[in-house]
PDB file of N, CA and C in Angstrom:
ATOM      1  N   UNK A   1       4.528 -50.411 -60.538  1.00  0.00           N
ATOM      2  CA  UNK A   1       5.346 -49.272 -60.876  1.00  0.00           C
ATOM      3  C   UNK A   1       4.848 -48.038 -60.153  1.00  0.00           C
ATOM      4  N   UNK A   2       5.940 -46.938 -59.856  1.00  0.00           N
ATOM      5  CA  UNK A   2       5.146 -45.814 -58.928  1.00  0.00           C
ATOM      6  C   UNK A   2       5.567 -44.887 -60.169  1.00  0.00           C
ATOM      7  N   UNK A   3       4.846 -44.014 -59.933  1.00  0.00           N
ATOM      8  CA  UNK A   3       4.235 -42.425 -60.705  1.00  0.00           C
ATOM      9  C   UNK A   3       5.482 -41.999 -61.062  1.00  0.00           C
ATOM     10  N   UNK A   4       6.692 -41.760 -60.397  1.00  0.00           N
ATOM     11  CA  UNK A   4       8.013 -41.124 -60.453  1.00  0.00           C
ATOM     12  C   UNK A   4       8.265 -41.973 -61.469  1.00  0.00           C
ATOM     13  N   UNK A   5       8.321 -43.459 -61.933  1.00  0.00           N
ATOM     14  CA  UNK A   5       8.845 -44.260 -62.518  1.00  0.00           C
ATOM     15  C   UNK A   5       8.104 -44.174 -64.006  1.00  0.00           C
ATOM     16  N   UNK A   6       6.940 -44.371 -64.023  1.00  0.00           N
ATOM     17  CA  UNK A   6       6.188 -43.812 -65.229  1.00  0.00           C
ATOM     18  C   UNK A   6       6.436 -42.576 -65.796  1.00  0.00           C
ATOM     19  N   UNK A   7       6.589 -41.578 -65.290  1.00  0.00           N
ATOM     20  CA  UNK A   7       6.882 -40.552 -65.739  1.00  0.00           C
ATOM     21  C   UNK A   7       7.987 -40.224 -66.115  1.00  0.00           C
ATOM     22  N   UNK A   8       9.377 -40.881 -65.646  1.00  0.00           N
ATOM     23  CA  UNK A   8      10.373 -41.168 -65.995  1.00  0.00           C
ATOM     24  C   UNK A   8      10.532 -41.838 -67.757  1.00  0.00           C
ATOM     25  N   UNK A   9       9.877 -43.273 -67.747  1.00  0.00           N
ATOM     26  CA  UNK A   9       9.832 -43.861 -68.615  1.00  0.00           C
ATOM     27  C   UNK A   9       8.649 -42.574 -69.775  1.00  0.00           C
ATOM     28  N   UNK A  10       7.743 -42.512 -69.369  1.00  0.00           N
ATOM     29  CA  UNK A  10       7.236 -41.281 -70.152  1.00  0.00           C
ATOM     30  C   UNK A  10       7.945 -40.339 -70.775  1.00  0.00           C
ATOM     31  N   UNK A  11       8.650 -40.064 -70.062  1.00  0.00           N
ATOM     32  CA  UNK A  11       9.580 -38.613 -70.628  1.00  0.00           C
ATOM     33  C   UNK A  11      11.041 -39.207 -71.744  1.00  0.00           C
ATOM     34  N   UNK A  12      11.216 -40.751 -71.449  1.00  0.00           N
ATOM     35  CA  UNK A  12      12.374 -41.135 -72.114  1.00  0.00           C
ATOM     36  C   UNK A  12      11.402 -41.337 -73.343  1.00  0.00           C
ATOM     37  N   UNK A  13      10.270 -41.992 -73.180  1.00  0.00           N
ATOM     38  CA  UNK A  13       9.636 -42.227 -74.710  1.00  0.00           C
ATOM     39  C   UNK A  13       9.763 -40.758 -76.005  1.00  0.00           C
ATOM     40  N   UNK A  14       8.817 -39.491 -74.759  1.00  0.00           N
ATOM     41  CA  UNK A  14       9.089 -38.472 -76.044  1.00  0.00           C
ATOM     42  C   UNK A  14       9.942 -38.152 -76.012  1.00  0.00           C
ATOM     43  N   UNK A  15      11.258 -38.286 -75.044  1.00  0.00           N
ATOM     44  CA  UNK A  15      12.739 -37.935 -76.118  1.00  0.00           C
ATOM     45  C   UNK A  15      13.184 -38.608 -77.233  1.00  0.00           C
ATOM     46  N   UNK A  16      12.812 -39.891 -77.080  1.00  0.00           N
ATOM     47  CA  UNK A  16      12.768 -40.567 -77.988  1.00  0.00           C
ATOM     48  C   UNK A  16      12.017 -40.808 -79.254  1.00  0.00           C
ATOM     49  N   UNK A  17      10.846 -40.059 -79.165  1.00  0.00           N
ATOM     50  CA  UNK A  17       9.749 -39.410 -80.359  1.00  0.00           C
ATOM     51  C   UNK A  17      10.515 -38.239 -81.054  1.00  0.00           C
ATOM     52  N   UNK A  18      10.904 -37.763 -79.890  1.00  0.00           N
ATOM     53  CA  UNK A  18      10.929 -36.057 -80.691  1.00  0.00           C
ATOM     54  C   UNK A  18      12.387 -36.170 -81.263  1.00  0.00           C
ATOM     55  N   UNK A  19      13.342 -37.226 -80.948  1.00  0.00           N
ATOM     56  CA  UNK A  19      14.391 -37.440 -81.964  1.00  0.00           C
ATOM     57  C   UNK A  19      14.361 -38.409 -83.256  1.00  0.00           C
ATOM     58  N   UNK A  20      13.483 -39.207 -82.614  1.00  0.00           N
ATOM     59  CA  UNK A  20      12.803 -39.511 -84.763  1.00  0.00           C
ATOM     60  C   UNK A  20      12.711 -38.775 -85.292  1.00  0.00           C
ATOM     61  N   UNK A  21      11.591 -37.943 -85.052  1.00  0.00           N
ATOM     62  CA  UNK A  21      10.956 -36.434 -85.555  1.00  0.00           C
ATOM     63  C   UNK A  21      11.862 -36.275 -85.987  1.00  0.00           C
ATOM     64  N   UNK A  22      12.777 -35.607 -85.153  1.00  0.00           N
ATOM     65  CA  UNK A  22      14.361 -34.982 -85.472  1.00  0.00           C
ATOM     66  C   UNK A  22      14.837 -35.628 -86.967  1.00  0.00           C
ATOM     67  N   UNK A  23      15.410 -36.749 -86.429  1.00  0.00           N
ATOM     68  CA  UNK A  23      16.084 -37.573 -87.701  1.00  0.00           C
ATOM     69  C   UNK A  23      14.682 -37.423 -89.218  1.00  0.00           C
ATOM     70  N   UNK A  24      13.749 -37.630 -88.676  1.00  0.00           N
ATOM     71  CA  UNK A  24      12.544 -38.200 -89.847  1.00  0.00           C
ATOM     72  C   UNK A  24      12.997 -36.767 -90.857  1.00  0.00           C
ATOM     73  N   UNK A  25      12.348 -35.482 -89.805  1.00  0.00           N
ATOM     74  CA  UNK A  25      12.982 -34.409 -90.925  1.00  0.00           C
ATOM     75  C   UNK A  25      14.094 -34.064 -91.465  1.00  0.00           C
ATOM     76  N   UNK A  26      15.425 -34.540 -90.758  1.00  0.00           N
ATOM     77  CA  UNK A  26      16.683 -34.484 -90.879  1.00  0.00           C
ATOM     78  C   UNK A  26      16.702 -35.059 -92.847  1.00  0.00           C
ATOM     79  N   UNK A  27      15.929 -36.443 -92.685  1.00  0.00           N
ATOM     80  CA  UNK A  27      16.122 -37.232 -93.638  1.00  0.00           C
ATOM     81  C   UNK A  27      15.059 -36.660 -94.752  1.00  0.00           C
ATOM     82  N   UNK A  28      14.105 -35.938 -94.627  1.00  0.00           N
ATOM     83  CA  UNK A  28      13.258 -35.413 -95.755  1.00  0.00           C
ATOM     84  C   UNK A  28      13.674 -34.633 -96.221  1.00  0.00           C
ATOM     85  N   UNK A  29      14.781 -33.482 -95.213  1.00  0.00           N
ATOM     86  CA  UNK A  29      15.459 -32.286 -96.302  1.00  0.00           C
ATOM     87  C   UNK A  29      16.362 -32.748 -96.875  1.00  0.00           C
ATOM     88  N   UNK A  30      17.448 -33.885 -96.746  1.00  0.00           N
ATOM     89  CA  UNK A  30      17.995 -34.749 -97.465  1.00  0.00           C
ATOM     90  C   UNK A  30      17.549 -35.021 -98.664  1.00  0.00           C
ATOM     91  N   UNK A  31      16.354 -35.487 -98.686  1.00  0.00           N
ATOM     92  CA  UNK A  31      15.839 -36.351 -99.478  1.00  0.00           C
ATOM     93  C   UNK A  31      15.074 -34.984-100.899  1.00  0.00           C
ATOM     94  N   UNK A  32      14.555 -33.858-100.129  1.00  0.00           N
ATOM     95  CA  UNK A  32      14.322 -32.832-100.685  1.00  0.00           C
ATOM     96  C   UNK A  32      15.490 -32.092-101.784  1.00  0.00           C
ATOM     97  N   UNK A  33      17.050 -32.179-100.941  1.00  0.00           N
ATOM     98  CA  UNK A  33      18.263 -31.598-101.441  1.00  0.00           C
ATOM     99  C   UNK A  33      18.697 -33.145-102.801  1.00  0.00           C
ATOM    100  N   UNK A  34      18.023 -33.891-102.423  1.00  0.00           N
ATOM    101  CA  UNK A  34      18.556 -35.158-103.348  1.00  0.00           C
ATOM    102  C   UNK A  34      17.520 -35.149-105.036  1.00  0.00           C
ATOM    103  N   UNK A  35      16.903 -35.058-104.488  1.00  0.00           N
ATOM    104  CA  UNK A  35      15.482 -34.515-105.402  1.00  0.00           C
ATOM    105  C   UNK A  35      15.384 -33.539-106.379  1.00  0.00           C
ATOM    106  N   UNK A  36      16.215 -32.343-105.674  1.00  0.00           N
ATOM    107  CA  UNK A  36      16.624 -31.083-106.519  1.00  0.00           C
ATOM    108  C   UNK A  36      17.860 -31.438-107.434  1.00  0.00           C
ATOM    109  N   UNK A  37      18.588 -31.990-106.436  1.00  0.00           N
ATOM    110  CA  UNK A  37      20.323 -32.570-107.447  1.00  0.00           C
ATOM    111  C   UNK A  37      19.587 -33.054-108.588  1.00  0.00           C
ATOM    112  N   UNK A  38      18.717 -34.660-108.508  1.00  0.00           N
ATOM    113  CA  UNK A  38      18.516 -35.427-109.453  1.00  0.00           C
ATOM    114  C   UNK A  38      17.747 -34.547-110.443  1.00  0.00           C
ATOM    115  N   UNK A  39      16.781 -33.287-109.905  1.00  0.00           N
ATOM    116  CA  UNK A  39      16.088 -32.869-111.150  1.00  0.00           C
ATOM    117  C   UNK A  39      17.043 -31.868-112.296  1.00  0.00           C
ATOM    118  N   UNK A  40      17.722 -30.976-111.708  1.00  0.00           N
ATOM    119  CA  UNK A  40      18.687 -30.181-112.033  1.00  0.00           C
ATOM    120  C   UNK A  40      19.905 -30.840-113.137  1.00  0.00           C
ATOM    121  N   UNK A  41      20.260 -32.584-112.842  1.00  0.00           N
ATOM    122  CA  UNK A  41      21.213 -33.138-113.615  1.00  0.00           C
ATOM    123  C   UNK A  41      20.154 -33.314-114.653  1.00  0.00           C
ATOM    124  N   UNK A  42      19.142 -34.281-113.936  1.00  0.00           N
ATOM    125  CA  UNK A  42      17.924 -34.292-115.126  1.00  0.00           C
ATOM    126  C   UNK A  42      17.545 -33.346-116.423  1.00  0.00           C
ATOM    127  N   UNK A  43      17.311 -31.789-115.913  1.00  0.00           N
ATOM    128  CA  UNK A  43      17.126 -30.968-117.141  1.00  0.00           C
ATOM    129  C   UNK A  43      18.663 -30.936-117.813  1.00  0.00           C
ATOM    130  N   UNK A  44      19.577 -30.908-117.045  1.00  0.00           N
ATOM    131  CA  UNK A  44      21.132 -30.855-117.801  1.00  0.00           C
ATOM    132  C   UNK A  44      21.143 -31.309-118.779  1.00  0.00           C
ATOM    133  N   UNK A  45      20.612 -33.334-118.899  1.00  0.00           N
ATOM    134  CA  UNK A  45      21.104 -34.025-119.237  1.00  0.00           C
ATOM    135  C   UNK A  45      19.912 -34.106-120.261  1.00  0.00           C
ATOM    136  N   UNK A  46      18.781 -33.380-119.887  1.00  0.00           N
ATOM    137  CA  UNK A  46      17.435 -32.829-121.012  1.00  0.00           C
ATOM    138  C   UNK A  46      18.696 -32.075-122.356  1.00  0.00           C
ATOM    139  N   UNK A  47      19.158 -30.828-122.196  1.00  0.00           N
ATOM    140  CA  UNK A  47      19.621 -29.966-122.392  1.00  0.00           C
ATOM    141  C   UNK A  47      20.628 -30.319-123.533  1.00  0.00           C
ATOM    142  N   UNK A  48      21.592 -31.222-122.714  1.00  0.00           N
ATOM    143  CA  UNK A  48      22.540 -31.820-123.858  1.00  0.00           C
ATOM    144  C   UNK A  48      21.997 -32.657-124.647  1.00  0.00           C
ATOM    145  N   UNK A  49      21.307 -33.477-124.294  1.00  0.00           N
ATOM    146  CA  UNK A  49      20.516 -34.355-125.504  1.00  0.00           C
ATOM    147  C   UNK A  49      19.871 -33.383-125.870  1.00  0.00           C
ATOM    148  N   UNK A  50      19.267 -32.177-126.187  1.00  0.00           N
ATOM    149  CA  UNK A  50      18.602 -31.554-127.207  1.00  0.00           C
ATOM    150  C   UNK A  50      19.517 -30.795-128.057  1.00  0.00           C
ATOM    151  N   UNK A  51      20.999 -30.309-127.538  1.00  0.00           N
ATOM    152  CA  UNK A  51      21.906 -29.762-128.537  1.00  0.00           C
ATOM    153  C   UNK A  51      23.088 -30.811-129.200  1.00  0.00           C
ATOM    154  N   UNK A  52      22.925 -31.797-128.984  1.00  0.00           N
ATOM    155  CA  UNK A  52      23.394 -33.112-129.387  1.00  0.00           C
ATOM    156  C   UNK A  52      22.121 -33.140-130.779  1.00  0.00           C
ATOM    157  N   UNK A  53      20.890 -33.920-130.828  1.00  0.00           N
ATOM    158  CA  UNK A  53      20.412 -33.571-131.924  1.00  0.00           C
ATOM    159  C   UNK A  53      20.212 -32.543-132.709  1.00  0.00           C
ATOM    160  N   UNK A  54      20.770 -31.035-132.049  1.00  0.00           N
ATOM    161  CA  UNK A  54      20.329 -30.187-133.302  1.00  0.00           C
ATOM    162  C   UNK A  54      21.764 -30.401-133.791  1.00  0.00           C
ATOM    163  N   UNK A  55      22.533 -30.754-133.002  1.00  0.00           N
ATOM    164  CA  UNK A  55      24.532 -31.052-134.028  1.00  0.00           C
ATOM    165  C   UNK A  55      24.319 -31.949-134.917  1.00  0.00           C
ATOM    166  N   UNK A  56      23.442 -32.843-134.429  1.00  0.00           N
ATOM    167  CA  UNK A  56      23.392 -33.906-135.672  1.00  0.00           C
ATOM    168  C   UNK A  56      22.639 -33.357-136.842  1.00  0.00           C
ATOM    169  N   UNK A  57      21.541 -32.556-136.451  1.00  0.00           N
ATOM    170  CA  UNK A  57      20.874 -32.393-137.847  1.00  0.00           C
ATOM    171  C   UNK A  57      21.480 -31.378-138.637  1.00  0.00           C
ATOM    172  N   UNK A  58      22.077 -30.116-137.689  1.00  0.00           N
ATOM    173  CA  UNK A  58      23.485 -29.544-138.740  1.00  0.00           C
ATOM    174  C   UNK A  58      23.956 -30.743-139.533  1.00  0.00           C
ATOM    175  N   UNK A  59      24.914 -31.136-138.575  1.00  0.00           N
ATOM    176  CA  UNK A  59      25.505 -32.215-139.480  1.00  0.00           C
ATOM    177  C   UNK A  59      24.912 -32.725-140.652  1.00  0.00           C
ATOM    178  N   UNK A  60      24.245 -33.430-140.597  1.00  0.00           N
ATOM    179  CA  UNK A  60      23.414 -34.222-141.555  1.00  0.00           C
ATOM    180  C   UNK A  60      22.986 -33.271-142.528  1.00  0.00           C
ATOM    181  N   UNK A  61      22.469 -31.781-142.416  1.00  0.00           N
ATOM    182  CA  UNK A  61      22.333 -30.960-143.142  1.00  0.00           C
ATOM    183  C   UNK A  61      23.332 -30.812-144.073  1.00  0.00           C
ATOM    184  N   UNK A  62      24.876 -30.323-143.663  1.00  0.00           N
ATOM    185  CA  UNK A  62      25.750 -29.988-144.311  1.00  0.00           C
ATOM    186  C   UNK A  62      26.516 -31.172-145.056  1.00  0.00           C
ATOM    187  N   UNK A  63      26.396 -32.382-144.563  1.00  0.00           N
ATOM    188  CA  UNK A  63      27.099 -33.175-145.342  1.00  0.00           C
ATOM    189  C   UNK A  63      25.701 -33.316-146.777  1.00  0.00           C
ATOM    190  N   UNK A  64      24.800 -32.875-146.513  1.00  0.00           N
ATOM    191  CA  UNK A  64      23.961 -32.958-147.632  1.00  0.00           C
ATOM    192  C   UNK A  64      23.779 -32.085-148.446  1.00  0.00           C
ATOM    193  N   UNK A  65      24.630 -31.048-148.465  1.00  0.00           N
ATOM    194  CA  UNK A  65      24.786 -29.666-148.594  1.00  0.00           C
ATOM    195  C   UNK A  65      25.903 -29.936-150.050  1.00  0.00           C
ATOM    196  N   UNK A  66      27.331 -30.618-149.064  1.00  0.00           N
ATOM    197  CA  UNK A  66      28.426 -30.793-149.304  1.00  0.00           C
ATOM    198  C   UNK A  66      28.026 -32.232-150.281  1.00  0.00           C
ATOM    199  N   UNK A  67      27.398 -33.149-150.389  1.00  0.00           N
ATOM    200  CA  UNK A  67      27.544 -33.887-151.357  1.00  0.00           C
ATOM    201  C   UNK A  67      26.059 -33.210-152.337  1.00  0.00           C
ATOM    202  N   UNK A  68      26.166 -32.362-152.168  1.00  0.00           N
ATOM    203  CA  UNK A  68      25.176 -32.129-153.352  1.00  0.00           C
ATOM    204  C   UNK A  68      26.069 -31.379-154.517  1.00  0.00           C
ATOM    205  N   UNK A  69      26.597 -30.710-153.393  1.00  0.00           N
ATOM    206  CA  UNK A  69      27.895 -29.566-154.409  1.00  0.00           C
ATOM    207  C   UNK A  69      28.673 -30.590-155.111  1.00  0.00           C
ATOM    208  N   UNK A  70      29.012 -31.499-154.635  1.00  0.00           N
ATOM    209  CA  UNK A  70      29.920 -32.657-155.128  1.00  0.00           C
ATOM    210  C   UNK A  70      29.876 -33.121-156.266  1.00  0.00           C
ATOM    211  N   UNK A  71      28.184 -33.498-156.500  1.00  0.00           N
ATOM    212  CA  UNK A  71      27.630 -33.958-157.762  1.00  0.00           C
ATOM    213  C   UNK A  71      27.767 -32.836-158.500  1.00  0.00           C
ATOM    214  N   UNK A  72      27.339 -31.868-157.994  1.00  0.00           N
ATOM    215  CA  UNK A  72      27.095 -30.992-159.182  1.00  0.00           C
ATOM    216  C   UNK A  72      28.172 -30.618-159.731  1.00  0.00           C
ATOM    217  N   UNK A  73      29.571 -30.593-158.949  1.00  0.00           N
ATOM    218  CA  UNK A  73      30.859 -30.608-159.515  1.00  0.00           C
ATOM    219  C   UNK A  73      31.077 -31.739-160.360  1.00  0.00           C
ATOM    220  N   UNK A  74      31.170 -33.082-160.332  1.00  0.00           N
ATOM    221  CA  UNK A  74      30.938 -33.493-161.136  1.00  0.00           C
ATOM    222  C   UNK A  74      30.690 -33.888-162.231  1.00  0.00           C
ATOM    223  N   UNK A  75      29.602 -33.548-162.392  1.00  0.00           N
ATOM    224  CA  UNK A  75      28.388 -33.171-163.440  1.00  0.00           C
ATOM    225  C   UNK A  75      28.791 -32.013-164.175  1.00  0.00           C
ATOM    226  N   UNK A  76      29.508 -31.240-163.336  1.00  0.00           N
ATOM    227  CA  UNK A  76      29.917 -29.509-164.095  1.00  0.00           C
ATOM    228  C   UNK A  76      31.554 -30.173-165.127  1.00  0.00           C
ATOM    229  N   UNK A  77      31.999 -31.096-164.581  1.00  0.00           N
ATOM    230  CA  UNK A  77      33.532 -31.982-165.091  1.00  0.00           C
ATOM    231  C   UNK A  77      32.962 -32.628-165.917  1.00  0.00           C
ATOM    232  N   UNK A  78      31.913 -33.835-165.962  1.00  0.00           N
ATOM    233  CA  UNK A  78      31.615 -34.862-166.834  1.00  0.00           C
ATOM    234  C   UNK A  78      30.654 -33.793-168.227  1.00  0.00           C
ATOM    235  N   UNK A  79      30.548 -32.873-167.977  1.00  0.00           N
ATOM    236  CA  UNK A  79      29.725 -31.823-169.083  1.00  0.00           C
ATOM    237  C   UNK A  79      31.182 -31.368-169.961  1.00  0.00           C
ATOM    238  N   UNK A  80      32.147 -30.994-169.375  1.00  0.00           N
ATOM    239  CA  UNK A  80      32.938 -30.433-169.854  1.00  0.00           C
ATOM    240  C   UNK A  80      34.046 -31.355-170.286  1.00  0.00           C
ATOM    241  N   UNK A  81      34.555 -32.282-170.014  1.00  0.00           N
ATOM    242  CA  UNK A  81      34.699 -33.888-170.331  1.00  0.00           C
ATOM    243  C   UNK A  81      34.236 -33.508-172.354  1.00  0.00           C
ATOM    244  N   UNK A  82      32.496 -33.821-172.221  1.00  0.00           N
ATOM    245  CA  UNK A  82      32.015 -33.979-172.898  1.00  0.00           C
ATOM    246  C   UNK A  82      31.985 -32.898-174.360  1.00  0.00           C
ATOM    247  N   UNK A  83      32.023 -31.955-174.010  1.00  0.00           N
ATOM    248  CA  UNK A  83      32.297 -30.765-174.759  1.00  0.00           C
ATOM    249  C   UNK A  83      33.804 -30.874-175.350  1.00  0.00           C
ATOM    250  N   UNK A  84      34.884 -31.160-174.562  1.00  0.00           N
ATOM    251  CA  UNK A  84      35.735 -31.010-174.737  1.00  0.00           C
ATOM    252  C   UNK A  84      35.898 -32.119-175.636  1.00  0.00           C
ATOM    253  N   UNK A  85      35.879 -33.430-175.587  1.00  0.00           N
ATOM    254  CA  UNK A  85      35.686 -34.399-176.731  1.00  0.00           C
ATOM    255  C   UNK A  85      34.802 -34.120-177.721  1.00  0.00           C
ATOM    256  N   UNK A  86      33.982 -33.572-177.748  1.00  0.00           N
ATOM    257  CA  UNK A  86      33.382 -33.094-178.776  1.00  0.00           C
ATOM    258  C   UNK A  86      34.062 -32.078-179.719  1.00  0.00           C
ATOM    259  N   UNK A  87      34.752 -31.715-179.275  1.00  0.00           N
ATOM    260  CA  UNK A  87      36.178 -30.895-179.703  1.00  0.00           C
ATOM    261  C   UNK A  87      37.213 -31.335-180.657  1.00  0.00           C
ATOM    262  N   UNK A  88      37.580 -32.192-179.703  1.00  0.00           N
ATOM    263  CA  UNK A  88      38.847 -33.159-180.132  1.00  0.00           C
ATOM    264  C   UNK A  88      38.858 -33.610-181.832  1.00  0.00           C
ATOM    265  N   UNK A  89      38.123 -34.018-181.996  1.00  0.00           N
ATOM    266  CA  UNK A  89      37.750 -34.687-183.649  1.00  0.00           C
ATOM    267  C   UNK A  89      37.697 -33.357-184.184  1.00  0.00           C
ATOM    268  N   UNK A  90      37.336 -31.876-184.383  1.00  0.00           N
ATOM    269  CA  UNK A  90      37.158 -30.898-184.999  1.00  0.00           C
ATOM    270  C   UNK A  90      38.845 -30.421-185.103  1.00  0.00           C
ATOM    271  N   UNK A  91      39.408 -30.063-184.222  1.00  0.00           N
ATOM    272  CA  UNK A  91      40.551 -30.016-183.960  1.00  0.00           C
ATOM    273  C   UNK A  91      41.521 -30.330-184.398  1.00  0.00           C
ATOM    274  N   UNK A  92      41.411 -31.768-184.569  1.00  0.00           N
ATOM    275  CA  UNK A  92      42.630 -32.679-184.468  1.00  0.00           C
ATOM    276  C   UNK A  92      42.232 -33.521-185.713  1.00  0.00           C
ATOM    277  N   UNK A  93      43.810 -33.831-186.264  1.00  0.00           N
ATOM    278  CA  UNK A  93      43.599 -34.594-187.921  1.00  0.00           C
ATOM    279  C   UNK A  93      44.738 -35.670-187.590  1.00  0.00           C
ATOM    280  N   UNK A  94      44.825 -36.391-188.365  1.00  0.00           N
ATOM    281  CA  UNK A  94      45.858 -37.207-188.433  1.00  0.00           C
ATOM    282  C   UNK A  94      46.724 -36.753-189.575  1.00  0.00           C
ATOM    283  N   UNK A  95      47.785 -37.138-188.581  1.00  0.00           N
ATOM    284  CA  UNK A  95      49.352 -36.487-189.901  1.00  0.00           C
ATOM    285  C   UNK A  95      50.260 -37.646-190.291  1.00  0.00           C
ATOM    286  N   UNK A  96      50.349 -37.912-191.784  1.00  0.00           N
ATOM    287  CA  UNK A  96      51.294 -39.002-192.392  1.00  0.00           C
ATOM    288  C   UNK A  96      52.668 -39.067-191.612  1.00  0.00           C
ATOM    289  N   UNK A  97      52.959 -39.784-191.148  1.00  0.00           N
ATOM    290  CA  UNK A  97      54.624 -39.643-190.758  1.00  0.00           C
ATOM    291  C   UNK A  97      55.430 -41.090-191.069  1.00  0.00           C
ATOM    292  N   UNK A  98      56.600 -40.899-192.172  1.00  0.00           N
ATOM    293  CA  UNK A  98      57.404 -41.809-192.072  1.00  0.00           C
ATOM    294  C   UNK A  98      57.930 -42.211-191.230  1.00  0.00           C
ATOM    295  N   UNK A  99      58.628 -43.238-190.779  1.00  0.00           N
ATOM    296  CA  UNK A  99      59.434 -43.675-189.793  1.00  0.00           C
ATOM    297  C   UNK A  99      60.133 -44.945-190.840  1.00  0.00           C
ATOM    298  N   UNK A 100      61.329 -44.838-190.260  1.00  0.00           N
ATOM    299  CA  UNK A 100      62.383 -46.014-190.954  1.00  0.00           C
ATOM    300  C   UNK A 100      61.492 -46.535-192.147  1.00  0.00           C
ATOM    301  N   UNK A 101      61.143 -45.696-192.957  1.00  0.00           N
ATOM    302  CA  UNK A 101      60.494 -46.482-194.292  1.00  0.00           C
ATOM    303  C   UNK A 101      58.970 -46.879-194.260  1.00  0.00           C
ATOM    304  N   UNK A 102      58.539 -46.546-193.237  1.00  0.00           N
ATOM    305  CA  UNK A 102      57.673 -47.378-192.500  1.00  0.00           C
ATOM    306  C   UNK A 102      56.026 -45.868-192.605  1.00  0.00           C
ATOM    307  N   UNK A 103      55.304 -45.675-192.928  1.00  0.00           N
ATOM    308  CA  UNK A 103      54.331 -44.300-193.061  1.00  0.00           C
ATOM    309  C   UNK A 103      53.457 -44.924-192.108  1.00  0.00           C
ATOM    310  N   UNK A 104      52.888 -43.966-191.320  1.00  0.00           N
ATOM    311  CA  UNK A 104      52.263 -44.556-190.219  1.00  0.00           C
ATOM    312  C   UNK A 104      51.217 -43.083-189.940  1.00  0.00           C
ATOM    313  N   UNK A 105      49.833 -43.483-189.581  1.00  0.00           N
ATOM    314  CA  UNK A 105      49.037 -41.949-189.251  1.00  0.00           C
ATOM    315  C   UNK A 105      48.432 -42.013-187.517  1.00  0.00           C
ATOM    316  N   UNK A 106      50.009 -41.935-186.789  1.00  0.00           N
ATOM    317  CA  UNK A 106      49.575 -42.176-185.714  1.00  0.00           C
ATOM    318  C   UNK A 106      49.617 -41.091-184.980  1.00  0.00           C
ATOM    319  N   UNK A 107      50.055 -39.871-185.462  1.00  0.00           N
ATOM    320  CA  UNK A 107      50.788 -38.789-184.960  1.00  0.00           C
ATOM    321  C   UNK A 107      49.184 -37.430-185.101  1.00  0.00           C
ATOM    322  N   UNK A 108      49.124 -37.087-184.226  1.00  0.00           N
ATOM    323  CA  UNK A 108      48.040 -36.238-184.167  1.00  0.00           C
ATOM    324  C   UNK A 108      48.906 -34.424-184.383  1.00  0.00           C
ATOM    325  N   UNK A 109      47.724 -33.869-185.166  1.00  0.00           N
ATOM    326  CA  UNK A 109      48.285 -32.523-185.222  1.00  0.00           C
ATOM    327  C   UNK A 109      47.151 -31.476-185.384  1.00  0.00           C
ATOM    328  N   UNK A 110      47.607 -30.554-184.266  1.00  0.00           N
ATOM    329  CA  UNK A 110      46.252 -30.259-184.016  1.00  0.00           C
ATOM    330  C   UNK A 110      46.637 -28.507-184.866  1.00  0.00           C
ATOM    331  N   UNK A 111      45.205 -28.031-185.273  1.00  0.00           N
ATOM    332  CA  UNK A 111      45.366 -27.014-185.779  1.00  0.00           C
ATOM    333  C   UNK A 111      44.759 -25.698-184.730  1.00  0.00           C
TER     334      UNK A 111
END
């Protein structure tokens, strides 16, 4: 091989270096811009899963909120239920009533 020819082939090699290079970094800021996407969806997707559980624990709060009131409504009905039958007998007498010949004390009369 003569000198002109080496140097030829020489000079095609580092064009051929210095466009790897080229591409190599081409592909790291790529890879840099890919990196940022994935971290950025990443905290997003941090973000919504952390206001996703505080909805749930509202949630879960208030339906515990809401069936507590429930009972105690309830409880405020089955008290008064109770009172109120306790009533009933003070109240209320039985009244003689004929029918076709027939006297019967089925008829309530309340005073």
């Amino acid at each position: 091989m003569t000198e002109t020819t080496f140097e030829n082939t020489h000079s095609e090699h580092i064009f051929v270096i210095q466009q790897f290079k080229d591409e190599i970094l081409e592909l790291q800021k790529k890879c840099s811009e890919k990196d940022k996407t994935i971290f950025e969806r990443d905290k997003k997707i941090a973000e919504l899963n952390s206001e996703i559980i505080v909805q749930e624990q509202r949630g879960k709060l208030k339906m515990t909120m809401i069936q507590k009131e429930h009972n105690e409504s309830i409880q405020s009905l089955h008290d008064q239920i109770r009172a109120l039958n306790k009533q009933v007998p003070q109240s209320c007498r039985f009244m003689s009533v004929e029918v076709n010949g027939i006297k019967a004390k089925s008829v309530w009369s309340v005073s």
